[in-house]
Protein backbone atom coordinates (compact mmCIF):
# COMPACT_ATOMS: atom_id res chain seq x y z
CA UNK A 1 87.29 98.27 101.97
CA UNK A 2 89.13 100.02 98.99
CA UNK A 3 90.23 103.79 99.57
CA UNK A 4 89.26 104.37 96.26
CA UNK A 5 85.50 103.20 97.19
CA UNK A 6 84.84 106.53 98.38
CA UNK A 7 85.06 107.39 94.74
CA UNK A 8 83.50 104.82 93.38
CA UNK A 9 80.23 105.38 95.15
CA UNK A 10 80.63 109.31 94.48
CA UNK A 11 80.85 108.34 90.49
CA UNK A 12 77.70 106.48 90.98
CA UNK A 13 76.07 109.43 92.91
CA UNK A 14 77.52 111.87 90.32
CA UNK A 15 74.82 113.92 88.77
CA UNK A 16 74.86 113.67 84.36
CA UNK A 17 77.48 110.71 84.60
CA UNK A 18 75.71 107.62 83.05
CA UNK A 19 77.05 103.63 82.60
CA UNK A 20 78.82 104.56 79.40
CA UNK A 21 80.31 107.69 80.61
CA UNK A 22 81.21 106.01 83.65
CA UNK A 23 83.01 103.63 81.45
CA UNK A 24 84.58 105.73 79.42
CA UNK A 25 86.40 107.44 82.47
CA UNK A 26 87.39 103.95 84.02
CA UNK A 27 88.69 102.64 80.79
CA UNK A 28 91.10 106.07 81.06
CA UNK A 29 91.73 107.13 84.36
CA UNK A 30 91.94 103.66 85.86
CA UNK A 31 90.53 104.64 88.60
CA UNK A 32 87.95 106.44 90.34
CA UNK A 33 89.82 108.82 92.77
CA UNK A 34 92.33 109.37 89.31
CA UNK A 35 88.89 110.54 87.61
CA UNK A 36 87.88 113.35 90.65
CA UNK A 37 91.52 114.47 90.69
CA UNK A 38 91.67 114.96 86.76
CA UNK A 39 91.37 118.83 85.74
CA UNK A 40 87.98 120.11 84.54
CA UNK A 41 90.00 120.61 81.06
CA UNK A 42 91.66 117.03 81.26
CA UNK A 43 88.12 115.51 81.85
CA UNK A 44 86.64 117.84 79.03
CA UNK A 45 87.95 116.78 76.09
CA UNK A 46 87.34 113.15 76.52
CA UNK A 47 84.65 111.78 74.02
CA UNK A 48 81.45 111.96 75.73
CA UNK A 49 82.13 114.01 78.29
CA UNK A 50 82.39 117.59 77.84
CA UNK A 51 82.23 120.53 79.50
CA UNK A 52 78.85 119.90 81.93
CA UNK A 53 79.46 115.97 83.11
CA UNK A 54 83.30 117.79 83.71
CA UNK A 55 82.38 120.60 85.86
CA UNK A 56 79.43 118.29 87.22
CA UNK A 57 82.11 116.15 88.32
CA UNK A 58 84.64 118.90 89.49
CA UNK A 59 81.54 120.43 91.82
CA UNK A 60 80.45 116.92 93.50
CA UNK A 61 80.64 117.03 97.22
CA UNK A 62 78.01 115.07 98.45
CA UNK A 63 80.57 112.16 99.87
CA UNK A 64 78.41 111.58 103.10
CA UNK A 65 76.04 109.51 101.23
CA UNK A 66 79.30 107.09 100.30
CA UNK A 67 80.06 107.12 103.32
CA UNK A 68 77.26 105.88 104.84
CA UNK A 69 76.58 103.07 101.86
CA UNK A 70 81.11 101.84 103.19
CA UNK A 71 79.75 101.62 106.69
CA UNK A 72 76.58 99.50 105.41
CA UNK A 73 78.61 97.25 103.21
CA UNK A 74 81.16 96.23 105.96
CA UNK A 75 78.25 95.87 108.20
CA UNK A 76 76.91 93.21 106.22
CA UNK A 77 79.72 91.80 104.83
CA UNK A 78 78.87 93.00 100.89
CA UNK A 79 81.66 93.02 98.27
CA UNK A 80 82.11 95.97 96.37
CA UNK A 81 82.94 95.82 92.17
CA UNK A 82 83.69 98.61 90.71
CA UNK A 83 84.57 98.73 86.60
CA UNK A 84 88.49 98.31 87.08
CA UNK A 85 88.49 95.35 89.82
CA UNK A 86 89.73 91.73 88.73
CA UNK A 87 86.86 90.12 89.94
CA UNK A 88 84.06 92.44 88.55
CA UNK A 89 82.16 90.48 85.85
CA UNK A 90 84.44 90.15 82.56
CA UNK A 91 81.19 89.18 80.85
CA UNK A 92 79.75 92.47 81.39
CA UNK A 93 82.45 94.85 80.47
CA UNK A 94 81.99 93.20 77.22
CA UNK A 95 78.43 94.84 77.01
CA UNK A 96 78.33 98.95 76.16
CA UNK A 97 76.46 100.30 79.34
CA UNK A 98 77.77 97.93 82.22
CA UNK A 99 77.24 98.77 85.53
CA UNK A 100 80.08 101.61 87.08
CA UNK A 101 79.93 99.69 90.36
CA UNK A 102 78.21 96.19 91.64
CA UNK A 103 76.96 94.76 95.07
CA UNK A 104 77.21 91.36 95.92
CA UNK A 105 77.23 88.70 98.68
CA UNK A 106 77.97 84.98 98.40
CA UNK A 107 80.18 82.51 97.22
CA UNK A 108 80.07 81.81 93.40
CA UNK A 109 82.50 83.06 90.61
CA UNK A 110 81.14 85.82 88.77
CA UNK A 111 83.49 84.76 86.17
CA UNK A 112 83.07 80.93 85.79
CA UNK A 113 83.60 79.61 82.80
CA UNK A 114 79.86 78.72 81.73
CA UNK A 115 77.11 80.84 82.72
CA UNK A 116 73.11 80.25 81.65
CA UNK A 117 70.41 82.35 82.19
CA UNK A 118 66.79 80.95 82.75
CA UNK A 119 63.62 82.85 83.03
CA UNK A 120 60.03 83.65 82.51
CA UNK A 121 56.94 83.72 83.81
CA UNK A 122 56.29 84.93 87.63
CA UNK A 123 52.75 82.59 86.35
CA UNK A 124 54.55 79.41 85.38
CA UNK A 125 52.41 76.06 84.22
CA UNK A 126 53.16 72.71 85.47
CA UNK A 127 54.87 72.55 82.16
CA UNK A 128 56.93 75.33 82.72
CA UNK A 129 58.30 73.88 86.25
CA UNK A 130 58.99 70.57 84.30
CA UNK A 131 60.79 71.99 81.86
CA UNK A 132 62.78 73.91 84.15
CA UNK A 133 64.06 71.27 86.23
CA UNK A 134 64.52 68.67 83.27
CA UNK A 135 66.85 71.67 81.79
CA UNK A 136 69.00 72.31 84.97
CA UNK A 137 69.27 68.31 85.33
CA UNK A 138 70.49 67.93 81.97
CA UNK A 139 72.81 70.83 82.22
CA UNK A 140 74.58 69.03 85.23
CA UNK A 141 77.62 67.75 82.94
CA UNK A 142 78.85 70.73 81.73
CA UNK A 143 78.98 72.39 85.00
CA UNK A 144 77.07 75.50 83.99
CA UNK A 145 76.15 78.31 86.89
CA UNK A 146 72.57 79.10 86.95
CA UNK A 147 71.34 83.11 86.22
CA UNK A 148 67.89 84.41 87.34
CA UNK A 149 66.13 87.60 89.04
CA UNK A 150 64.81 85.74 92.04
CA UNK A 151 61.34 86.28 90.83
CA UNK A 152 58.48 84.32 91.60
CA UNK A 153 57.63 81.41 89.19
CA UNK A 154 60.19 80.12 86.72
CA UNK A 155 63.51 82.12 88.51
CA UNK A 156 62.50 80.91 91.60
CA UNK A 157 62.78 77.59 90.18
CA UNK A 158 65.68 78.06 88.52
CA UNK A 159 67.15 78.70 91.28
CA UNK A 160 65.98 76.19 93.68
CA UNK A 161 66.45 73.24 90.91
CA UNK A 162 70.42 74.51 90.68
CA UNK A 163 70.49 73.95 94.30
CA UNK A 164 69.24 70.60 94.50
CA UNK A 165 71.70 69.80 91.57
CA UNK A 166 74.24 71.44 93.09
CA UNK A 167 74.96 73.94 90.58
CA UNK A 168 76.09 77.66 91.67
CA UNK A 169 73.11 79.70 91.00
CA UNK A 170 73.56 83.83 91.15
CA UNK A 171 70.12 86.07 91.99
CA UNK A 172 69.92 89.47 90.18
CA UNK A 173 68.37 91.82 91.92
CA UNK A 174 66.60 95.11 91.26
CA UNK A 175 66.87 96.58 94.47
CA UNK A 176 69.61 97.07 97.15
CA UNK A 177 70.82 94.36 99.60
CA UNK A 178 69.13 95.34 102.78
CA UNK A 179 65.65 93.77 101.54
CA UNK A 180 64.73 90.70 99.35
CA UNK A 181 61.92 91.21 97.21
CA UNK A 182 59.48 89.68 96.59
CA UNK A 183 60.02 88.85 100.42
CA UNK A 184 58.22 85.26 99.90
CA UNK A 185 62.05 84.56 98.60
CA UNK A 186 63.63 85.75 101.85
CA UNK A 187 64.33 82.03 102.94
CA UNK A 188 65.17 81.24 99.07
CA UNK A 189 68.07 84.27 98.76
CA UNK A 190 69.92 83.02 102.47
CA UNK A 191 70.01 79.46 101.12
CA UNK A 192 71.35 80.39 97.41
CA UNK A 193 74.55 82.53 99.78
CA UNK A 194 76.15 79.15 100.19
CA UNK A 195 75.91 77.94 96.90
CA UNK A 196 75.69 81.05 94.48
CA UNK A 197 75.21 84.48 95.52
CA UNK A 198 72.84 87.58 94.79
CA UNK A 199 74.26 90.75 93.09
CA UNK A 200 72.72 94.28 92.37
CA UNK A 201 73.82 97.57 91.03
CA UNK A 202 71.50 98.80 93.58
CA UNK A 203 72.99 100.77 96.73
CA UNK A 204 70.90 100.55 100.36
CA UNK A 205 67.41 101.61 100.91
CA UNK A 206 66.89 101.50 96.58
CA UNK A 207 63.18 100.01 96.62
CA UNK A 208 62.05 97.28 94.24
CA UNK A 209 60.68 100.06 91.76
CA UNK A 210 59.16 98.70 88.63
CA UNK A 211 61.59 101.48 86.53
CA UNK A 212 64.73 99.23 87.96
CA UNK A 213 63.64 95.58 86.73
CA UNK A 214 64.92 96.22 83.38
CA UNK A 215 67.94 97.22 84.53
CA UNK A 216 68.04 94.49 86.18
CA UNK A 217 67.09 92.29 83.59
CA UNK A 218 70.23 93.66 81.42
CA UNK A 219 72.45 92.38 84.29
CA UNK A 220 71.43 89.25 83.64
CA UNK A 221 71.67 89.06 79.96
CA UNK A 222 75.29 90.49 80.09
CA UNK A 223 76.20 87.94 82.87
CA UNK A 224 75.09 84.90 81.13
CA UNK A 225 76.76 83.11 77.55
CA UNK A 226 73.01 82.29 77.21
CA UNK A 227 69.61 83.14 77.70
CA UNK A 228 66.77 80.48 77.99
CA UNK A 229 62.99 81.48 77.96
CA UNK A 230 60.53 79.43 80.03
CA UNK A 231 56.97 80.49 79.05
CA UNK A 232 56.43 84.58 78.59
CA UNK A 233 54.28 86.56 77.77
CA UNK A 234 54.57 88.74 74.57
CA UNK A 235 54.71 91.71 76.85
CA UNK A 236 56.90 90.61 79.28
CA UNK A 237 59.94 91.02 81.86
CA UNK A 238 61.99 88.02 79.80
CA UNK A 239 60.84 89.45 76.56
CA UNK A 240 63.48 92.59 77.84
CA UNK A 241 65.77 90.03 78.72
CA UNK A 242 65.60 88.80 75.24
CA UNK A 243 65.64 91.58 73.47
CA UNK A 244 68.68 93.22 75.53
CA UNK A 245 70.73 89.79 75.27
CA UNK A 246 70.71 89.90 71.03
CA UNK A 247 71.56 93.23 71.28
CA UNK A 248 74.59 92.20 73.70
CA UNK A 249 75.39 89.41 70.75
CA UNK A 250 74.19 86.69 73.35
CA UNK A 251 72.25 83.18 72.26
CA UNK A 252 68.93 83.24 73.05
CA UNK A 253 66.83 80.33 73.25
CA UNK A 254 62.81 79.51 73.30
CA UNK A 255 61.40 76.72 75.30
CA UNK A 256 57.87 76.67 72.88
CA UNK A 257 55.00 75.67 73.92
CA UNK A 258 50.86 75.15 73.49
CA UNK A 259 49.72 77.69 70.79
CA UNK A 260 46.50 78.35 72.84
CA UNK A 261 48.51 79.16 76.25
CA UNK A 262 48.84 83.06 76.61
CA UNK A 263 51.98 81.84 78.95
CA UNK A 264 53.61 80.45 75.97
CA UNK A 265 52.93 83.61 73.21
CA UNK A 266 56.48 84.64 74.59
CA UNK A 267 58.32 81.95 73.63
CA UNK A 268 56.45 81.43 70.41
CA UNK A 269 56.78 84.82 68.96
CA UNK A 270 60.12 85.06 69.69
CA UNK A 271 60.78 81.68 67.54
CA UNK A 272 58.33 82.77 64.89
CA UNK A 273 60.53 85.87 64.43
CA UNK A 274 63.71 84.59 64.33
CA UNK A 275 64.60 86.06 67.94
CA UNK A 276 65.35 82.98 69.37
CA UNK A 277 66.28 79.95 68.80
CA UNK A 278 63.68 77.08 69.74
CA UNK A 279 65.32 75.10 72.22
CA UNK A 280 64.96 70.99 71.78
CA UNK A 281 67.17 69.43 73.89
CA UNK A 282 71.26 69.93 75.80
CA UNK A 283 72.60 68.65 72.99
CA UNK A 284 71.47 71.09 70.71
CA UNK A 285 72.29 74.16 73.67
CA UNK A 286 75.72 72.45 74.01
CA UNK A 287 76.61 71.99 69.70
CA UNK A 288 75.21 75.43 69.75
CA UNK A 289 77.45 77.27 72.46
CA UNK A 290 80.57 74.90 71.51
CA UNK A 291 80.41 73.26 74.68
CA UNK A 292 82.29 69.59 75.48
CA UNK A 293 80.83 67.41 78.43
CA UNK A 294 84.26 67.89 80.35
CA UNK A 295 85.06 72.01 81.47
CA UNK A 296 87.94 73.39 79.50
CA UNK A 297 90.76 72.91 81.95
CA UNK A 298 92.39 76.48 83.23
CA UNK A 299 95.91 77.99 81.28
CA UNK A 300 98.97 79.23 83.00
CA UNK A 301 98.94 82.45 81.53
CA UNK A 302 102.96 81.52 79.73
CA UNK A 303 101.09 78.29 78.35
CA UNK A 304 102.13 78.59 74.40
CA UNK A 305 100.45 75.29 73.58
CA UNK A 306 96.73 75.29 73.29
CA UNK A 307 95.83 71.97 73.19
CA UNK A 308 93.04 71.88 75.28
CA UNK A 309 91.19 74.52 73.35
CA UNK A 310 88.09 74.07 71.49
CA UNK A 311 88.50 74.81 67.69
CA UNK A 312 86.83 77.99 67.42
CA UNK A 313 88.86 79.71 70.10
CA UNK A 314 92.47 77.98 68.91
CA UNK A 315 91.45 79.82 65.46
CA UNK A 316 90.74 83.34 67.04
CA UNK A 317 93.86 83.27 69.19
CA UNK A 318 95.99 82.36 66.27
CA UNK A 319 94.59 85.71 64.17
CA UNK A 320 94.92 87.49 67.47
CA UNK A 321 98.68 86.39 67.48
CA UNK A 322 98.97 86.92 63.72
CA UNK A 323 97.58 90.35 63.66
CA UNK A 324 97.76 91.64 67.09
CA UNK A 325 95.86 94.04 67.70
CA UNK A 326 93.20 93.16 66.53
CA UNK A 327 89.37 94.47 66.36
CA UNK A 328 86.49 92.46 67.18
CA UNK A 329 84.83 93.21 63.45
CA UNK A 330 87.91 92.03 62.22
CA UNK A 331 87.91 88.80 64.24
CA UNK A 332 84.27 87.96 62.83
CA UNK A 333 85.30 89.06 59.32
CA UNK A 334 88.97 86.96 59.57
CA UNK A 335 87.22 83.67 61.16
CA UNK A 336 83.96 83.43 59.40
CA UNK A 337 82.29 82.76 62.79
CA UNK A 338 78.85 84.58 63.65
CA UNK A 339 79.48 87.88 65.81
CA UNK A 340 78.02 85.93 68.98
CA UNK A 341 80.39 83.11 68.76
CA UNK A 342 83.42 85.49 68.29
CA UNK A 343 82.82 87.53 71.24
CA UNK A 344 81.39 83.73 73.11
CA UNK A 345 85.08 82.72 72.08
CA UNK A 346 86.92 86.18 72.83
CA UNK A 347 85.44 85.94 76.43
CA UNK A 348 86.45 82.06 77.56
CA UNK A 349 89.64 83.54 76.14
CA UNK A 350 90.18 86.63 78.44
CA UNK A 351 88.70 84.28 81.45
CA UNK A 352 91.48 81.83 80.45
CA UNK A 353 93.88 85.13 80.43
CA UNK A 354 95.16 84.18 76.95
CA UNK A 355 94.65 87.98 75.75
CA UNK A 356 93.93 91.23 77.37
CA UNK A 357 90.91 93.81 76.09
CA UNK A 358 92.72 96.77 74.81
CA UNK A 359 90.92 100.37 74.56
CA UNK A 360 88.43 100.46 71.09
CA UNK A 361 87.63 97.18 71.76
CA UNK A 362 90.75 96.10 70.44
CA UNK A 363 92.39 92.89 71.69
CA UNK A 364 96.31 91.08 72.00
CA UNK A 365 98.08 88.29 72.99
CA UNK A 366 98.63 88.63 77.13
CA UNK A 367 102.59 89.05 77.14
C-alpha cells in the first residue's frame, strides 16, 4: 500500500472537508500527505477552504482509524483510489463532487473505453427482465462494460446478463466491502470478481444505510457515458440516478412501457418531460453516443495522425490544438456540439491520452 494512504484515509475522516473541498486540495497539493503538511495559512486562502476546514485539518489526529481500514484492505486484497492515482476513474473527476478516495476489488478497467449504466426497479416485470437481457445482447458488438448497484431486480440482471455475454460488469455499492447487501447477492458479487468488479466509497463496517444509496447512485451516473432506465417508479432510486446523470451532462435513456403499470411511471415521466430520451433500439443508443461497431483502437500518446478518430473528437482536438488551452464552454461554443457530447468526446480523448485536464477545467494537447 501507498505511504501516502495514511493520508488519504485521514482526508476522508477529516471533519468539515467535503468531495469538492477534497478536490480542490488534490487538484493543488497533489497529494494527500502534501495537503496535512501545508501551513494553516497556505491551506487558508485556497477558494473554499478557509480558516475552519484549515485549522480542522491542521488539528486532525485521529490516524488509528486509517490505520486499521490499511490493515483491512491488504487483508482482503482491496485496491485503494484516491483523487490523484492513474487508475482512479477519469470519468468521475469529470463530475464536481467525485469521491476523495474509492474501494474496489476485481478485475475490470475502471477506465474502459465504453461504459453503460442499467437500472431500475428492485420489482422488475417479466418485461423488464426481457428487456434487460435483449439490451445487454445487443450491446455485445460494441464491447460496452455493464454499470449497476447490485440491487435486486433489474441490476441484478444487469449484471448477471453481462456475465453470460461476457461483458465486464462493475457493482456499485453503498456500503463497505466486508458485507454484500442485499446478502441474497453474496454468490452474485464473488462471481462478477472475475469478470468485473464491485467498487464503493464506503470504508469497513459502513452499513447499507438508506442515506448512502444516493451516493451511491451518483457513482454510477459519473462512471457510466450512459444511463438506461428499466421500469421505475416516479419516486424512485433510478429516478436519482437520472436526475444526477443530466446534471453530470450524461445521456439518459427511457426504456417506456404500459401506461397502466405503476413500474413503468418512471420511465414514462421521464420521456414525457424531456428527461430522457426514449430508448428504441442499439442503433439509436449507438448514432446517439457516436459509437462504431468496432472499439476505437488505443493512441501512442506521440501519435500526430488521428485517423482512427471518430469525427466529433478529430474536431475538438483540432480547436484544442488551435487554441490550447482551452475551456470546456468554449469547446461547446467553438464545435457546435451539445455540452454532453463535448465532454462524451473530451473524455475518450483523455482515456486515449491525447490531452491532459488542466486546473479550471481547462484542457491542452498532451506534449
Amino acid at each position: 500500500m501507498s505511504n501516502d494512504l495514511l493520508y488519504q484515509l485521514a482526508l476522508c475522516l477529516t471533519p468539515h472537508i467535503g468531495y469538492v473541498h477534497a478536490k480542490t486540495l488534490a487538484e493543488h497539493f497533489g497529494s494527500a500527505q502534501s495537503i496535512f503538511n501545508a501551513s494553516k495559512r497556505g491551506l487558508e486562502k485556497l477558494e473554499g477552504i478557509g480558516e475552519v476546514r484549515a485549522r480542522s485539518l491542521k488539528n486532525f489526529r485521529d490516524f488509528s482509524k486509517a490505520e486499521k481500514e490499511i490493515l483491512f484492505l491488504e487483508k482482503y486484497r482491496i485496491k485503494p483510489l484516491f483523487l490523484t492515482d492513474a487508475n482512479y476513474p477519469q470519468r468521475l473527476l469529470h463530475c464536481y463532487d467525485p469521491p476523495t478516495l474509492l474501494f474496489y476489488k476485481g478485475s475490470a478497467d475502471l477506465n474502459a473505453p465504453r461504459m453503460v449504466a442499467i437500472v431500475g426497479t428492485r420489482n422488475n416485470s417479466d418485461y423488464g427482465k426481457h428487456a434487460v437481457e435483449k439490451l445487454v445482447k445487443e450491446l455485445e458488438p460494441y464491447q460496452p462494460t455493464i454499470v449497476s448497484g447490485l440491487a435486486f431486480g433489474i441490476d441484478a440482471i444487469a449484471h448477471r446478463a453481462a456475465m453470460k455475454y461476457r461483458r465486464p460488469t462493475i457493482g456499485v455499492i453503498g456500503h463497505g466491502l466486508d458485507t454484500i447487501y442485499p446478502p441474497e447477492n453474496t454468490s452474485l458479487a464473488k462471481d462478477m470478481l472475475g469478470q468485473g468488479g464491485i467498487l464503493t466509497e464506503f470504508r469497513s463496517n459502513t452499513k447499507p444505510d438508506k442515506h448512502n444509496f444516493p451516493s451511491r447512485n451518483r457513482v454510477v451516473a459519473g462512471l457510466s457515458d450512459a444511463i438506461i432506465i428499466i421500469e421505475s417508479r416516479v419516486k424512485g432510486g433510478s429516478m436519482i440516478t437520472a436526475d444526477i446523470a443530466m446534471g453530470y451532462n450524461r445521456d439518459v435513456f427511457a426504456i417506456p412501457g404500459r401506461i397502466n403499470d405503476s413500474r413503468s411511471e418512471g420511465c414514462n415521466w421521464l420521456i414525457m418531460q424531456n428527461k430522457a430520451m426514449m430508448f428504441t433500439d442499439i442503433s439509436q443508443l449507438a448514432e446517439t453516443m457516436g459509437w462504431k461497431e468496432d472499439p476505437v483502437r488505443r493512441l501512442i500518446p506521440q501519435q500526430k495522425i488521428f485517423v482512427d478518430l471518430p469525427e466529433e473528437e478529430k474536431n475538438i482536438l483540432n480547436i484544442i490544438g488551435d487554441k490550447q488551452p482551452v475551456s470546456i464552454d468554449q469547446l461547446n461554443l467553438i464545435s457546435g456540439l451539445s455540452m454532453s457530447r463535448v465532454a462524451s468526446a473530451i473524455l475518450r480523448l483523455e482515456l486515449e491520452l491525447l490531452i491532459r485536464r488542466l486546473p479550471g477545467k481547462m484542457y491542452q494537447l498532451m506534449s
